[in-house]
Protein backbone atom coordinates (compact mmCIF):
# COMPACT_ATOMS: atom_id res chain seq x y z
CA UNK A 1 167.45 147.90 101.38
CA UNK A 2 164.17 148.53 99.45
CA UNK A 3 164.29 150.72 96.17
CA UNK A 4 161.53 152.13 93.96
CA UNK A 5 160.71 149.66 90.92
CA UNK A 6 160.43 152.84 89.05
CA UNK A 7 162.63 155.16 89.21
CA UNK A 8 165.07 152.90 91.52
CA UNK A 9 165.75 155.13 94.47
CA UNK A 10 166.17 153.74 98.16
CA UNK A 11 164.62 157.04 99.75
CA UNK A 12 161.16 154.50 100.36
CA UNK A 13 159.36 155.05 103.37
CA UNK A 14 156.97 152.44 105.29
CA UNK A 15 153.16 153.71 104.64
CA UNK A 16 151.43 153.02 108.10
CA UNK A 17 147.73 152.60 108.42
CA UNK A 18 145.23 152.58 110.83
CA UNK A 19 143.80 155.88 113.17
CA UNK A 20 147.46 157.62 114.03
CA UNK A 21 148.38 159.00 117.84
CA UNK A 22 150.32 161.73 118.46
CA UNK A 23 154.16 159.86 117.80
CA UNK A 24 152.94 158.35 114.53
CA UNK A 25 151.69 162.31 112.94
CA UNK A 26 154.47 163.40 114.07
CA UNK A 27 157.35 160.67 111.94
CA UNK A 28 154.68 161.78 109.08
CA UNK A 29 155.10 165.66 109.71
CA UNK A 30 159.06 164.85 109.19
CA UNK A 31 158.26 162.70 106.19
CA UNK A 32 159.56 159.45 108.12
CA UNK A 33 156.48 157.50 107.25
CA UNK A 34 153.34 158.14 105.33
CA UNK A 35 149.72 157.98 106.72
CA UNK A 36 147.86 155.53 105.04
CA UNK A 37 144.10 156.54 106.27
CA UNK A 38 142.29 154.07 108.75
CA UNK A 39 140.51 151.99 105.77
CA UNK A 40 142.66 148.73 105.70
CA UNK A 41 142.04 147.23 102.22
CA UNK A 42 144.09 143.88 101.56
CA UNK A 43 145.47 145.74 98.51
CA UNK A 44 146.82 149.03 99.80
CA UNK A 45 150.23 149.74 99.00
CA UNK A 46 153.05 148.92 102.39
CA UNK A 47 155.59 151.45 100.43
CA UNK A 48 156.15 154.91 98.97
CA UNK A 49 159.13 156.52 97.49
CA UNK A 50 160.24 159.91 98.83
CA UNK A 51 162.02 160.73 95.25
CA UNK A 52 158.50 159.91 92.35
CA UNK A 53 155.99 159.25 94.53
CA UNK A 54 155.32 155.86 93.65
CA UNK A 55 153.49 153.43 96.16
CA UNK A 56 154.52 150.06 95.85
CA UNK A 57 153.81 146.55 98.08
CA UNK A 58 150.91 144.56 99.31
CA UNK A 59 149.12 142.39 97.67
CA UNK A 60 149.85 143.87 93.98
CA UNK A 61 153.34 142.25 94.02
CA UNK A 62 151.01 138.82 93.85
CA UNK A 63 148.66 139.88 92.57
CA UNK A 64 151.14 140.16 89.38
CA UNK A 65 152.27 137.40 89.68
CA UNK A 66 150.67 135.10 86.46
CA UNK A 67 150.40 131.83 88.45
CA UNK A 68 148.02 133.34 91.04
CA UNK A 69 146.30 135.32 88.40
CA UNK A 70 145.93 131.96 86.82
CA UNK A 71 144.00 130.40 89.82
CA UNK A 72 141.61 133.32 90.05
């Protein structure tokens, strides 16, 4: 189970992007998922937390990393 690197809660929900139908706006009415917007960007976040907010995922968990930063 995923939890927040902030504030440590598991209440994280999958952030879906892409131009939603009909199924997908309605898991994000009920706060099941959250719409991302249709711009995919290699460094948009794959995660949000229900309980701070926080986004979280993607690339910025290498992009931290100091051995790729290194390479750039």
């Amino acid at each position: 189970m995923k939890s927040c690197p902030l504030c440590k809660s598991n209440m994280i929900i999958d952030i879906v992007y892409g131009y939603p139908g009909d199924e997908l706006q309605d898991e994000a009415s009920r706060g099941k998922v959250k719409l991302g917007g249709c711009l995919i960007e290699p460094d948009n976040p794959e995660y949000r937390c229900k309980s701070c907010g926080h986004e979280f995922g993607g690339l910025d968990k290498f992009l931290n990393d100091e051995f790729i930063n290194d390479d750039l």
